[in-house]
PDB file of N, CA and C in Angstrom:
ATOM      1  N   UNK A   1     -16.097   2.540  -3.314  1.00  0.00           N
ATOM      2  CA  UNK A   1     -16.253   1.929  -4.617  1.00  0.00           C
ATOM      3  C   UNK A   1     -16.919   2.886  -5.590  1.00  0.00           C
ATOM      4  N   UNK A   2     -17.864   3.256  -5.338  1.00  0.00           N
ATOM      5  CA  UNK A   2     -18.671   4.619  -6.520  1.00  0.00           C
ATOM      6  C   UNK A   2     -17.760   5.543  -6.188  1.00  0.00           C
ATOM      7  N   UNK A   3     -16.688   6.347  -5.877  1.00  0.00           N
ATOM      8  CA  UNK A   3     -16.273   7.256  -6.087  1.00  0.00           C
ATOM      9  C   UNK A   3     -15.313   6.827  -6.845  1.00  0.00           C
ATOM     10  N   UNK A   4     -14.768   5.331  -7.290  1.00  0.00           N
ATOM     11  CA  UNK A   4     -13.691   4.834  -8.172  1.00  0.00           C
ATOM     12  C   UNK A   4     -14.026   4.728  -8.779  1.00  0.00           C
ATOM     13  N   UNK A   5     -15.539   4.401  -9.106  1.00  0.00           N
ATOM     14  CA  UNK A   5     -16.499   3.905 -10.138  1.00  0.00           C
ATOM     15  C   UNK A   5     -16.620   5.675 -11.498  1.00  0.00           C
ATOM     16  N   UNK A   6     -16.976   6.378 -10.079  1.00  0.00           N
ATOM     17  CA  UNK A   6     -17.556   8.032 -10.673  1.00  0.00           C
ATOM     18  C   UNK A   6     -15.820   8.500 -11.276  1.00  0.00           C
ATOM     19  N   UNK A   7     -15.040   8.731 -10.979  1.00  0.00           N
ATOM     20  CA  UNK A   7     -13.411   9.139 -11.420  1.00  0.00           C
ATOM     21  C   UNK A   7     -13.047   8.575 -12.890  1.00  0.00           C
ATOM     22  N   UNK A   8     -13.666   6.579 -12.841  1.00  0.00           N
ATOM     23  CA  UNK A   8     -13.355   5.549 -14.156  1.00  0.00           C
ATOM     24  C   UNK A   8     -14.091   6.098 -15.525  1.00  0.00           C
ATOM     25  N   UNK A   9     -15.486   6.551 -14.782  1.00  0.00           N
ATOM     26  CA  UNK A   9     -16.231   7.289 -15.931  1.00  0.00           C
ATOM     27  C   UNK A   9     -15.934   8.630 -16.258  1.00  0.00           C
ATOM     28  N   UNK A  10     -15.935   9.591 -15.375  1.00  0.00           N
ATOM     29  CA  UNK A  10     -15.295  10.988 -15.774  1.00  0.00           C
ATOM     30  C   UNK A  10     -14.239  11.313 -16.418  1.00  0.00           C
ATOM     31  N   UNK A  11     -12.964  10.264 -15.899  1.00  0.00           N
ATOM     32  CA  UNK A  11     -11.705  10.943 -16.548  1.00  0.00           C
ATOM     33  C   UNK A  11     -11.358   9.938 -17.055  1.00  0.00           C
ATOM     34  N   UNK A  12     -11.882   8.657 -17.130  1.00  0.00           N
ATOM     35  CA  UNK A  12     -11.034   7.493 -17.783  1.00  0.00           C
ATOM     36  C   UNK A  12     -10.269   6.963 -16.867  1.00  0.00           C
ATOM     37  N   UNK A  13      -9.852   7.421 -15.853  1.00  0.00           N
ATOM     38  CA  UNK A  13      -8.606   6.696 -14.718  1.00  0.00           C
ATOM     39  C   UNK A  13      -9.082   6.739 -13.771  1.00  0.00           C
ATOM     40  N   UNK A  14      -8.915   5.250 -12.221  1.00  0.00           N
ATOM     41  CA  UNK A  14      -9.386   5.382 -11.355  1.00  0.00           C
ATOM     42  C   UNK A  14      -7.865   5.247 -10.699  1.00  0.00           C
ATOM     43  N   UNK A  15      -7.862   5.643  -9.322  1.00  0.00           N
ATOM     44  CA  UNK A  15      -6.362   4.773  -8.421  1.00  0.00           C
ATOM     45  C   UNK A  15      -6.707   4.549  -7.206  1.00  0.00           C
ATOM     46  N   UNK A  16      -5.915   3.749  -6.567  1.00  0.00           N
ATOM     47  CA  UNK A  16      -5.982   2.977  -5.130  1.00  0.00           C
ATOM     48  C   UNK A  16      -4.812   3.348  -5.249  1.00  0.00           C
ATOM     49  N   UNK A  17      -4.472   3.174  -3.911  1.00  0.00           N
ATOM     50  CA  UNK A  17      -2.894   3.118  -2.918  1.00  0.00           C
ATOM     51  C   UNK A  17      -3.187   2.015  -1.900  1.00  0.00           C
ATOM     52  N   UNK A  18      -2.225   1.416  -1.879  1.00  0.00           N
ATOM     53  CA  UNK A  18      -2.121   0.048  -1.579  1.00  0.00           C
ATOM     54  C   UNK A  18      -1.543   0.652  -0.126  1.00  0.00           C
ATOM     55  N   UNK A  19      -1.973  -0.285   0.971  1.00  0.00           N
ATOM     56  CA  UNK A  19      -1.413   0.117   2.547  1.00  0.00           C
ATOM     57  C   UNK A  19      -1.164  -1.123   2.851  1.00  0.00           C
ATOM     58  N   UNK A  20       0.054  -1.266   3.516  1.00  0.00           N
ATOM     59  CA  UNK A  20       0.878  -2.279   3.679  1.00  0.00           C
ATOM     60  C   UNK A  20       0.955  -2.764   5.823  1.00  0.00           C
ATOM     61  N   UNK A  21       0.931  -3.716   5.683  1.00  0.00           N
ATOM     62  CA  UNK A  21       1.167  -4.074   7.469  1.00  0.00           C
ATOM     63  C   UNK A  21       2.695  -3.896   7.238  1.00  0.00           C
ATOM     64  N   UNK A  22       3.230  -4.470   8.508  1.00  0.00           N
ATOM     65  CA  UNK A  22       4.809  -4.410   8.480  1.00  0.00           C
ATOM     66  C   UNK A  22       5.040  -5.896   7.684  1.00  0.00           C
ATOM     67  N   UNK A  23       4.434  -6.464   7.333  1.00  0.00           N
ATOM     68  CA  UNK A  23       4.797  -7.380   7.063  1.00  0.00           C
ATOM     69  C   UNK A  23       4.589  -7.723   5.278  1.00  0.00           C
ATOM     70  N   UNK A  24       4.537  -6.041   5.272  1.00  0.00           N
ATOM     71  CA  UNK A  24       4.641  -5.617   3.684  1.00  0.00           C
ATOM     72  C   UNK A  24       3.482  -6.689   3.176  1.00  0.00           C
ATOM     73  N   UNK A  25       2.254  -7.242   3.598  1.00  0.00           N
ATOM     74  CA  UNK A  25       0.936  -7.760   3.184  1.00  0.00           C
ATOM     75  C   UNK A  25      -0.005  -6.572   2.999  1.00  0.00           C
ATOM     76  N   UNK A  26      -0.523  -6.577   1.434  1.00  0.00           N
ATOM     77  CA  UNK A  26      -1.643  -5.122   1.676  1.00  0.00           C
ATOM     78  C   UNK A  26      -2.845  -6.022   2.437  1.00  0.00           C
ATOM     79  N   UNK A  27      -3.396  -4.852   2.922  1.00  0.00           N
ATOM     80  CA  UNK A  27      -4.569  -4.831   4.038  1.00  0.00           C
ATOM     81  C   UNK A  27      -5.273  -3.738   3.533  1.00  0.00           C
ATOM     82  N   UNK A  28      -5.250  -2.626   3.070  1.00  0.00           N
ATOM     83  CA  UNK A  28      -6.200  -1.815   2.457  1.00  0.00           C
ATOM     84  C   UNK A  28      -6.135  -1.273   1.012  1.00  0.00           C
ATOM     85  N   UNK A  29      -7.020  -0.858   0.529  1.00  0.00           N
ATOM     86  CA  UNK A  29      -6.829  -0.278  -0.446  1.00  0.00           C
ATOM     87  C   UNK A  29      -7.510   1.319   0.019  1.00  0.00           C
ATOM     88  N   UNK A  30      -6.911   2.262  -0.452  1.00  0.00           N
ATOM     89  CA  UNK A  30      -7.401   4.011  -0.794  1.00  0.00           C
ATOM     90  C   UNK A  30      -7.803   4.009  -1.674  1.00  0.00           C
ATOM     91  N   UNK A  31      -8.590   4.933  -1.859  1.00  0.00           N
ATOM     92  CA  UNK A  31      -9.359   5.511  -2.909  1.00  0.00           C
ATOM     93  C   UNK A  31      -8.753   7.042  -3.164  1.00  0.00           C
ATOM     94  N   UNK A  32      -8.385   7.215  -4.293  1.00  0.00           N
ATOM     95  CA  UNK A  32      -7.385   8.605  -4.696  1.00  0.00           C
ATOM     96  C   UNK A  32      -8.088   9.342  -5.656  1.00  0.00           C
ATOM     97  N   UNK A  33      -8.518  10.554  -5.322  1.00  0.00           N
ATOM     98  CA  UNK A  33      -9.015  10.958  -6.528  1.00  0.00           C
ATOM     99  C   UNK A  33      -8.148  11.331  -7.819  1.00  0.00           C
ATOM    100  N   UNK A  34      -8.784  11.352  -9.248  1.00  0.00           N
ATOM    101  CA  UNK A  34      -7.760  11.191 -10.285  1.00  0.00           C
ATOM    102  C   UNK A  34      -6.847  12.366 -10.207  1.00  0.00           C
ATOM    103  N   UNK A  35      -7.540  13.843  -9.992  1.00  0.00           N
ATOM    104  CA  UNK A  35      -6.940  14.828  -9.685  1.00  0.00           C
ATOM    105  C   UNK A  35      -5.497  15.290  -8.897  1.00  0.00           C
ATOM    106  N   UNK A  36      -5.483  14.117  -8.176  1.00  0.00           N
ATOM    107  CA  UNK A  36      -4.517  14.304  -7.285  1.00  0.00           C
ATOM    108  C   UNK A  36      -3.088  13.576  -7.280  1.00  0.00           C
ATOM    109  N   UNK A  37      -3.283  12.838  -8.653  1.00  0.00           N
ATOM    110  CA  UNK A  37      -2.257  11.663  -8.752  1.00  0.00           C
ATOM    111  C   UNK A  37      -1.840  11.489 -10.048  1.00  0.00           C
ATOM    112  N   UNK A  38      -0.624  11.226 -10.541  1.00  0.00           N
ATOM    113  CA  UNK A  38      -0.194  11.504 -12.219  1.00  0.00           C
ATOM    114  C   UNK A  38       0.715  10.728 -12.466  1.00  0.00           C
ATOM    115  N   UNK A  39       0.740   9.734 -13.273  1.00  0.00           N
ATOM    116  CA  UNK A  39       1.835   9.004 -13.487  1.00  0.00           C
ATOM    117  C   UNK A  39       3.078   9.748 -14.442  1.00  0.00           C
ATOM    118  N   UNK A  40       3.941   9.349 -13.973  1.00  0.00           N
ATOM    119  CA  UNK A  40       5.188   9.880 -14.072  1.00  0.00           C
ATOM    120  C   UNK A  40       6.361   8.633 -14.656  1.00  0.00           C
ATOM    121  N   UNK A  41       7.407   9.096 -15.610  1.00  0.00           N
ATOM    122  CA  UNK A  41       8.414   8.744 -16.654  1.00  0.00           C
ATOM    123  C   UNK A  41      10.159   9.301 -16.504  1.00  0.00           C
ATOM    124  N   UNK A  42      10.439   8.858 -16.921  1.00  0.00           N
ATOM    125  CA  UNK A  42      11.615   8.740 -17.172  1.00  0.00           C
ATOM    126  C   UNK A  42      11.941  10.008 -18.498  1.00  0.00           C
ATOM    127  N   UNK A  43      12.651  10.724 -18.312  1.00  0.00           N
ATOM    128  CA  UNK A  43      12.668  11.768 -19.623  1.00  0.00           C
ATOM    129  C   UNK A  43      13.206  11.106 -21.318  1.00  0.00           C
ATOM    130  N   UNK A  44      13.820   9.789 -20.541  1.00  0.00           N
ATOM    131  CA  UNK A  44      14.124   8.967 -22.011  1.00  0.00           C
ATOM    132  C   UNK A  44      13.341   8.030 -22.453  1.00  0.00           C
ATOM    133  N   UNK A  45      12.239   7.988 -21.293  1.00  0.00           N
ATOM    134  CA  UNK A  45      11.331   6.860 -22.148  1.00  0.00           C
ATOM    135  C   UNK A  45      11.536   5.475 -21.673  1.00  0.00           C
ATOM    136  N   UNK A  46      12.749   5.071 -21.011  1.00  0.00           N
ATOM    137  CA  UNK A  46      13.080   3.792 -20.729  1.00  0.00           C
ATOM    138  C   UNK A  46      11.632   3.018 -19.698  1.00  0.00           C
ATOM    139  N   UNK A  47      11.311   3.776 -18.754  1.00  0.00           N
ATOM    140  CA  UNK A  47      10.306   3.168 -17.948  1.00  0.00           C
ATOM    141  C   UNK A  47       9.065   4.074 -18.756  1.00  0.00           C
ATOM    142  N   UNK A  48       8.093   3.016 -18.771  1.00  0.00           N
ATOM    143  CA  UNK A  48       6.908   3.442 -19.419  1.00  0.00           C
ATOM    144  C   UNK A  48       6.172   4.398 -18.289  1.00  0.00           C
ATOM    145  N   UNK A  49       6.157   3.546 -16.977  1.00  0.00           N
ATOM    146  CA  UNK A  49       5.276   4.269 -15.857  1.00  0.00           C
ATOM    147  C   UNK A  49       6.945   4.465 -14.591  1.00  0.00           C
ATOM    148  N   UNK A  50       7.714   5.314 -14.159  1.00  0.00           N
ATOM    149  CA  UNK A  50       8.496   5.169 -13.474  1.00  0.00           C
ATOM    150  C   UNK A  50       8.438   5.336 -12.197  1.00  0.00           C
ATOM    151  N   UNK A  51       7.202   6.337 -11.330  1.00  0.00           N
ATOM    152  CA  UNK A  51       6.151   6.613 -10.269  1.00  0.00           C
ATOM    153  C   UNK A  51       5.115   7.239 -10.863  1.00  0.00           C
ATOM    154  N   UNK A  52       4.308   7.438  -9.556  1.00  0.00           N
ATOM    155  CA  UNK A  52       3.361   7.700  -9.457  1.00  0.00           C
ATOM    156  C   UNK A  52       3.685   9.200  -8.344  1.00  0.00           C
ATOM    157  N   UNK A  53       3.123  10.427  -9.275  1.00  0.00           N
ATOM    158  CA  UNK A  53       3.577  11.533  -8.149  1.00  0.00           C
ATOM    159  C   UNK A  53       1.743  11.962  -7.634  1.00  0.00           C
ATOM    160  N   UNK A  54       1.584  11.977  -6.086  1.00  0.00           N
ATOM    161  CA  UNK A  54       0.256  11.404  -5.297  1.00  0.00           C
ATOM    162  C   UNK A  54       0.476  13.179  -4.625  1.00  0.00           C
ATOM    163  N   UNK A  55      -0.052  13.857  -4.680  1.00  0.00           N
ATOM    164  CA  UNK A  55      -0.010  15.412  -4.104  1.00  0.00           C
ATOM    165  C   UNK A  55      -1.297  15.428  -3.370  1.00  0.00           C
ATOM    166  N   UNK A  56      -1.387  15.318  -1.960  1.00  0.00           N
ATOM    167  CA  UNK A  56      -2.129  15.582  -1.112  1.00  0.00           C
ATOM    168  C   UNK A  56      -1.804  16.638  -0.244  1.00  0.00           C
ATOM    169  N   UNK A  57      -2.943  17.337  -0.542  1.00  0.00           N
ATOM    170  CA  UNK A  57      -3.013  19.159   0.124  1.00  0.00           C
ATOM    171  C   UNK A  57      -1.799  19.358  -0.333  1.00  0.00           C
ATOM    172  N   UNK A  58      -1.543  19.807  -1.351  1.00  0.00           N
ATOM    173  CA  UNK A  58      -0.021  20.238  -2.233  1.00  0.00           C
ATOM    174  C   UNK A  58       0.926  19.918  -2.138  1.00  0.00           C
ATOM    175  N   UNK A  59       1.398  18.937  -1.266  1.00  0.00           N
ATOM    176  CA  UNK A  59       2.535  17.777  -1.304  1.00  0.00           C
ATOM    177  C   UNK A  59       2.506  17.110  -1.790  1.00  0.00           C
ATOM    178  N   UNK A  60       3.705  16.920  -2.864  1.00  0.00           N
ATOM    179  CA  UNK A  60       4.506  16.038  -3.491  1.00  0.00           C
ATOM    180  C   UNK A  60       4.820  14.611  -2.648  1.00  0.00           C
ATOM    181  N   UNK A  61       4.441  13.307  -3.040  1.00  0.00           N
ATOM    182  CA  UNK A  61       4.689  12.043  -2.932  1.00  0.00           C
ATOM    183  C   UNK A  61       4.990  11.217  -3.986  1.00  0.00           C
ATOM    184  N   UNK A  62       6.272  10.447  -4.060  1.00  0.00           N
ATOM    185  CA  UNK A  62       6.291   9.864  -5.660  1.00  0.00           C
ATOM    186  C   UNK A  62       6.217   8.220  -4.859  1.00  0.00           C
ATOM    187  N   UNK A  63       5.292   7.985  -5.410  1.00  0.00           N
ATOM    188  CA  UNK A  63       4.770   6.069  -5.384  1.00  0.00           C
ATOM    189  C   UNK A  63       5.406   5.308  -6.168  1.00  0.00           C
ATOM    190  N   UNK A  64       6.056   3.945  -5.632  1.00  0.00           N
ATOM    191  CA  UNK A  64       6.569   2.810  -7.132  1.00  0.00           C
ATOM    192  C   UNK A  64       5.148   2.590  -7.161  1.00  0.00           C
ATOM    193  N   UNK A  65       4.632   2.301  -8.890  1.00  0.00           N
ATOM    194  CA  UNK A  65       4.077   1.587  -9.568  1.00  0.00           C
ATOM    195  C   UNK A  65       3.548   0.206  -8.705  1.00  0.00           C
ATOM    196  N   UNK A  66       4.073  -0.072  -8.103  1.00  0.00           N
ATOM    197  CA  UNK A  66       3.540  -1.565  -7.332  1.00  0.00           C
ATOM    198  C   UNK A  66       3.079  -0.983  -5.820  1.00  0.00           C
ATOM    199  N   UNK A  67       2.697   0.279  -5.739  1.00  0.00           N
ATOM    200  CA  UNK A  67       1.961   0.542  -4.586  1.00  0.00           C
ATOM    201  C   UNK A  67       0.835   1.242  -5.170  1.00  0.00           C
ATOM    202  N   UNK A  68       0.387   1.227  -6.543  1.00  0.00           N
ATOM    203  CA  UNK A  68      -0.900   1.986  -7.383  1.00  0.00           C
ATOM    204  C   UNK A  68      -1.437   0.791  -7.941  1.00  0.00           C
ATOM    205  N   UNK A  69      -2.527   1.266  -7.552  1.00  0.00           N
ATOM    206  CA  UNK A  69      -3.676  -0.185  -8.837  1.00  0.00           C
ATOM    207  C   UNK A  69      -4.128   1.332  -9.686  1.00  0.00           C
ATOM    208  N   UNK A  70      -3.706   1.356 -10.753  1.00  0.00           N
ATOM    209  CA  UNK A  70      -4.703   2.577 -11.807  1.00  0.00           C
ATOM    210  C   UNK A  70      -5.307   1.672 -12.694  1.00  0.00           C
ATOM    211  N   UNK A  71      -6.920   1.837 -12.939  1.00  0.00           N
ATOM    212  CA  UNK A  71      -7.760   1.460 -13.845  1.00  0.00           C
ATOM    213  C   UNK A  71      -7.886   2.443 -14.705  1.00  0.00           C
ATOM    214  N   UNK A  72      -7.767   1.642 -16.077  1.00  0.00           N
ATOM    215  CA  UNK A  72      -7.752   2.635 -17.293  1.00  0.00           C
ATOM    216  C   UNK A  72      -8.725   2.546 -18.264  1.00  0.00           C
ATOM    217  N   UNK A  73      -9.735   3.584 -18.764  1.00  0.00           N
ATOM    218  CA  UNK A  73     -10.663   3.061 -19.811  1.00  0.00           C
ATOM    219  C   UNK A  73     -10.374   3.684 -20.902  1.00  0.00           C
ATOM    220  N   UNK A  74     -10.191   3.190 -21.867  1.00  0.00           N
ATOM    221  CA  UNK A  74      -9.357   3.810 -23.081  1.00  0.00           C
ATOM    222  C   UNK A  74      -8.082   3.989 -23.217  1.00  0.00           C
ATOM    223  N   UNK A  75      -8.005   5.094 -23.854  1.00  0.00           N
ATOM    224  CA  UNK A  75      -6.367   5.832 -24.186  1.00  0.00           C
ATOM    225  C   UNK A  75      -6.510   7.101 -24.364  1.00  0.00           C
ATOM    226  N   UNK A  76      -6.124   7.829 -23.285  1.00  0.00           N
ATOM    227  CA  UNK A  76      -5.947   9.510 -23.435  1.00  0.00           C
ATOM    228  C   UNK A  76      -4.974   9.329 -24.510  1.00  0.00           C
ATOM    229  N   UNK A  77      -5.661  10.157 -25.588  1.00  0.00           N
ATOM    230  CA  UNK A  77      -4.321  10.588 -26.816  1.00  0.00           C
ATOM    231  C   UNK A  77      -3.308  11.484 -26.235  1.00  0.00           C
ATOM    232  N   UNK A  78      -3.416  12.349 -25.233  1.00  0.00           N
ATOM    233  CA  UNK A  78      -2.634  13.404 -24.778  1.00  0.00           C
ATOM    234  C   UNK A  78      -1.577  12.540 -23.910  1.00  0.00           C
ATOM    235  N   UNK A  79      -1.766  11.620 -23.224  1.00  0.00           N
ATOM    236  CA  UNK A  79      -1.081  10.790 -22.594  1.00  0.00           C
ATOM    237  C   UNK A  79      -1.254   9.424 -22.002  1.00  0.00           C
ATOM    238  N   UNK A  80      -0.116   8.460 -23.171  1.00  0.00           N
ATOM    239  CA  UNK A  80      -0.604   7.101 -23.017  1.00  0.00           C
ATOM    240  C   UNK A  80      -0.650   6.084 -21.729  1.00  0.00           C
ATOM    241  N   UNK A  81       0.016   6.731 -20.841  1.00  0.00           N
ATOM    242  CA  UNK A  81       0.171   6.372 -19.556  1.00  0.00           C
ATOM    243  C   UNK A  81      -1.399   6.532 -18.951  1.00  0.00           C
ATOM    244  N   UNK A  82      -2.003   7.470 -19.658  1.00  0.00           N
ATOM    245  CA  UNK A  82      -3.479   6.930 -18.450  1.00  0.00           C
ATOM    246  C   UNK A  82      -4.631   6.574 -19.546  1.00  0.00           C
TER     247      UNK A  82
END
């Protein structure tokens, strides 16, 4: 929780990754640091948030949107997605 807490205040964005049983019920939440995770679009704009690309130890992972909880405080002017 304080390291979601410490990320919400530093950069404005916190994220979880949602972990699923087989029975597709979440059971956990992760804690992601902001660094490591970037929401991602559509080049036309149609999807506001289209994944979530999650790079752990320099791998590429792209997340649907309904496996991220991102908390947002404000509005990065540079990008309205976070």
């Amino acid at each position: 929780r304080m390291a979601s807490t410490l990320d919400y205040n530093l950069s404005g964005n916190a994220y979880w990754i949602k972990v699923r049983d087989d029975q597709e019920r979440v059971i956990e939440l992760w804690w992601v640091p902001h660094w490591v995770i970037e929401p991602q679009w559509t080049p036309d704009g149609t999807d506001f948030i289209h994944h979530y690309e999650y790079r752990p130890n320099g791998e590429s992972v792209l997340l649907h949107p309904d496996e991220v909880v991102h908390f947002r405080f404000g509005l990065d002017p540079d990008n309205h997605r976070k």
